[in-house]
Protein backbone atom coordinates (compact mmCIF):
# COMPACT_ATOMS: atom_id res chain seq x y z
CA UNK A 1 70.04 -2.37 32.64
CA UNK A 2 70.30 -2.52 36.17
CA UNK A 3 68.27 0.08 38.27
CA UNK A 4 71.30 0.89 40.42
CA UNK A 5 73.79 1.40 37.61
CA UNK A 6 71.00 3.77 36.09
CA UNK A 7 70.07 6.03 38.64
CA UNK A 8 71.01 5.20 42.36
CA UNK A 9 67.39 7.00 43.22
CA UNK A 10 64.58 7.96 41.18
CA UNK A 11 64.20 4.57 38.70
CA UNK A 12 60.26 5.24 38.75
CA UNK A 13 60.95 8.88 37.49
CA UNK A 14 63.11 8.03 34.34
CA UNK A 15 59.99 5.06 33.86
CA UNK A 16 57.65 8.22 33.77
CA UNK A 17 60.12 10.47 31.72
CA UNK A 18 60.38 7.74 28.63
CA UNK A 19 57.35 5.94 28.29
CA UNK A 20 57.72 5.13 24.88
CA UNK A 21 61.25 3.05 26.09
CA UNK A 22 61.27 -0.47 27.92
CA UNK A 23 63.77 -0.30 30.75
CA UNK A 24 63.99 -3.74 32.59
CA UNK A 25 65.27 -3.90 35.56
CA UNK A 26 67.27 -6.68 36.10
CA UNK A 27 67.95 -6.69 39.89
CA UNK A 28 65.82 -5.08 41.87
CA UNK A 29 66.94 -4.99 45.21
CA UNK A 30 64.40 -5.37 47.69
CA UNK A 31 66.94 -5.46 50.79
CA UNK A 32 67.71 -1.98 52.73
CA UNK A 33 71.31 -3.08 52.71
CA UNK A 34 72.29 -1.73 49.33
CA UNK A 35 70.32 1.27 50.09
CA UNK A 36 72.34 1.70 53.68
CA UNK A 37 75.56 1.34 52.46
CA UNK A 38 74.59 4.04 49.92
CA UNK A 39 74.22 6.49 52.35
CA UNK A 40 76.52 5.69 54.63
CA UNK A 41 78.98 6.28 51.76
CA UNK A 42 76.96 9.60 50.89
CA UNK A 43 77.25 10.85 54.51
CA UNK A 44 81.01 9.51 54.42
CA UNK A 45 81.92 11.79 51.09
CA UNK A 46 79.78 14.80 52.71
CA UNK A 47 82.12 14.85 55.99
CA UNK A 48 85.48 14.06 54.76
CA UNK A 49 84.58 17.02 52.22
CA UNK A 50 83.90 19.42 55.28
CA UNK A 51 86.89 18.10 57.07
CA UNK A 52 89.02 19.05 54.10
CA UNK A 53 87.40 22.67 54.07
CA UNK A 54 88.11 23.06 57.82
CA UNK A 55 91.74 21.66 57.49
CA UNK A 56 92.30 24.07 54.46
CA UNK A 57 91.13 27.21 56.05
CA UNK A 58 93.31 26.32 59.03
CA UNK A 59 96.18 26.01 57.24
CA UNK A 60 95.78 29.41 55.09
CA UNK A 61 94.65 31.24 58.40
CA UNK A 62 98.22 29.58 59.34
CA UNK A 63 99.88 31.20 56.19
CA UNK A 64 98.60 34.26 56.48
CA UNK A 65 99.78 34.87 60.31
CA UNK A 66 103.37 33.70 59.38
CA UNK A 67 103.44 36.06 56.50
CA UNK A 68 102.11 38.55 58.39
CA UNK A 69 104.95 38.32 61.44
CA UNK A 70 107.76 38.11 58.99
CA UNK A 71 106.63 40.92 56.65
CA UNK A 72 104.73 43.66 59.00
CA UNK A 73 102.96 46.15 56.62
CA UNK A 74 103.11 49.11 59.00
């Protein structure tokens, strides 16, 4: 089983947490590239999450003002 499709981070700690299993590691990736792209796509998923939240609370802010102008509650 591949280290990466296991746990992205952390293979030594699932090592430690079943000692009495043999997990080999097939490819072990001793390049930063994997690694980089890996966070890269982290950071990518983070922002475009935020993004949505800001465009969403725009849009209700923008619901609630038209609502509010066509239906006065005085």
């Amino acid at each position: 089983m591949r280290s990466d499709r296991l746990t992205r981070f952390g293979f030594n700690y699932i090592v430690l947490l079943f000692p009495e299993c043999e997990i080999i590691s097939i490819n072990n990736a001793e390049d930063n590239d994997d690694l980089m792209q890996d966070f890269v796509s982290l950071v990518t998923s983070f922002c475009a999450r935020l993004y949505g939240r800001r465009r969403t609370k725009k849009a209700t802010e923008k619901l609630i003002k038209q609502l509010n102008e066509n239906n006065p509650c005085d």
